[in-house]
Protein backbone atom coordinates (compact mmCIF):
# COMPACT_ATOMS: atom_id res chain seq x y z
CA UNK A 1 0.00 0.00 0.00
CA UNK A 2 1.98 3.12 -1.06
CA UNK A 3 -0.34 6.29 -1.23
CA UNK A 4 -0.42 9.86 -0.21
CA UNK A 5 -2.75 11.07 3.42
CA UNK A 6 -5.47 13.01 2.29
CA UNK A 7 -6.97 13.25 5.74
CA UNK A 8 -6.38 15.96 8.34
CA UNK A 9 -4.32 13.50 10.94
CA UNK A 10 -1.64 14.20 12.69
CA UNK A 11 1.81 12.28 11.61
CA UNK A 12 1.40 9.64 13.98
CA UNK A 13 -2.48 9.43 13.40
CA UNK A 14 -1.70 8.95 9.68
CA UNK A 15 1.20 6.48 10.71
CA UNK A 16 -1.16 4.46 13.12
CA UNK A 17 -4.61 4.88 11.10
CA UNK A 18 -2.61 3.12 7.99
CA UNK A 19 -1.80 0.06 9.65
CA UNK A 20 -4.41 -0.16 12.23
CA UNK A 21 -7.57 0.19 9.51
CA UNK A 22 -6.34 -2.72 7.52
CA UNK A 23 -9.73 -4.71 6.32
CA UNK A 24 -8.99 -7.76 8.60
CA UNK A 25 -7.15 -7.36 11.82
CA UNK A 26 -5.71 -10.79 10.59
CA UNK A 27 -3.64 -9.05 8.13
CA UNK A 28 -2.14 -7.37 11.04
CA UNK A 29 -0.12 -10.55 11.74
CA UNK A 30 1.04 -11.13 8.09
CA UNK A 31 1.94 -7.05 7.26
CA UNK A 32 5.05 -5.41 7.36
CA UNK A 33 4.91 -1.87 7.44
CA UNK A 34 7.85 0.36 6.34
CA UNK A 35 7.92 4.02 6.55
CA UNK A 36 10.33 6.37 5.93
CA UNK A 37 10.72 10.20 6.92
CA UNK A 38 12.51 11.17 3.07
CA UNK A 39 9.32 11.24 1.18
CA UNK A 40 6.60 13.05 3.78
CA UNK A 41 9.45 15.28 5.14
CA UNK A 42 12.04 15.61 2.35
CA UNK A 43 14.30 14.69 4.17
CA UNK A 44 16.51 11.95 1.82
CA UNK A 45 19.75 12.56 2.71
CA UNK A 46 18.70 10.46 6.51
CA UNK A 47 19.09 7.22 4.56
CA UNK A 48 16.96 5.98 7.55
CA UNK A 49 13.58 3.81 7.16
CA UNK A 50 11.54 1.29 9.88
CA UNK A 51 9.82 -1.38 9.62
CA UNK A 52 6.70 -1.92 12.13
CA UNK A 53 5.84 -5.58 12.38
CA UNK A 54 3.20 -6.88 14.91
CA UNK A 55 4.13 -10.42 14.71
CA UNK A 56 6.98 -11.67 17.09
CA UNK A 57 7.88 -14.28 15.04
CA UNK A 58 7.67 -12.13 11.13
CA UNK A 59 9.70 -9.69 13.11
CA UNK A 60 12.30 -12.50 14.50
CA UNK A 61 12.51 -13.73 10.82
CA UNK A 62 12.51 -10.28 9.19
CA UNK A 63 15.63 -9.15 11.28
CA UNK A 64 17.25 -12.39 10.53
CA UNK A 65 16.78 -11.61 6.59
CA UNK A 66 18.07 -7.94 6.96
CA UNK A 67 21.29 -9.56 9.14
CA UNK A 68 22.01 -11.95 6.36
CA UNK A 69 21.85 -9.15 3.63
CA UNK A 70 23.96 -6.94 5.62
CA UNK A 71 21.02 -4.19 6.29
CA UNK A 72 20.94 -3.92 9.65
CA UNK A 73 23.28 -1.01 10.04
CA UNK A 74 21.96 2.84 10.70
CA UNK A 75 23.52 5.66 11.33
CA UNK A 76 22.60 8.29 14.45
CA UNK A 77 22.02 11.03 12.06
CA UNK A 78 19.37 9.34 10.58
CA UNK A 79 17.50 7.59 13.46
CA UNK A 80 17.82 11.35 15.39
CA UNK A 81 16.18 12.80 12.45
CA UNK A 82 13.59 10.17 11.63
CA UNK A 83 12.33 10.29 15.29
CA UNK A 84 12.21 14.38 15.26
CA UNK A 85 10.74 14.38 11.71
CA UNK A 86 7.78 12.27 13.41
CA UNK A 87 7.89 13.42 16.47
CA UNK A 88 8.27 17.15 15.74
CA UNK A 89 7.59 17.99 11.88
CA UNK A 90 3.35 18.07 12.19
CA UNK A 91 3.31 21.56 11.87
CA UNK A 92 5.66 21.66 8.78
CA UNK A 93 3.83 18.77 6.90
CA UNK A 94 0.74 20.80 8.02
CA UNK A 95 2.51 24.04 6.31
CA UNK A 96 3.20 22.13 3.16
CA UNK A 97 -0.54 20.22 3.08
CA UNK A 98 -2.29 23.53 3.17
């Protein structure tokens, strides 16, 4: 699901709304949700994403796969500025959305 939030939420509304309005809360436990700061806050240069996964297990397996490809590494810059771009950057996405 990749789309643009054309609601009036706050970041972490639109964050939580996406994965907690799935159309079966079953799907909960077979989603992985990724989200990234660069595209809502243009900010690319953070080279910083998460992943939110539910499941114990998917997660268990999905850090195993990102170990084994070598993607488990992150740099401070980015996880700083991905938590303050969430955290902090409502009223700018606000700015822009208007």
């Amino acid at each position: 699901m990749h789309a643009p939030f054309k609601k009036r939420l706050t970041a972490g509304e639109r964050l939580l709304g996406t994965i907690l309005t799935l159309p079966a809360p079953e799907l909960a436990e077979i989603t992985i949700t990724l989200i990234a700061p660069s595209k809502t806050f243009n900010v690319p240069g953070l080279f910083t994403a998460a992943a939110i996964i539910p499941n114990p297990k998917l997660h268990t397996q999905f850090n195993l796969m990102l170990e084994n490809f070598a993607l488990n590494s992150s740099n401070i810059f980015g996880m700083v500025g991905l938590e303050a771009a969430y955290r902090g950057g409502e009223e700018w996405l606000e700015a822009l959305l208007d």
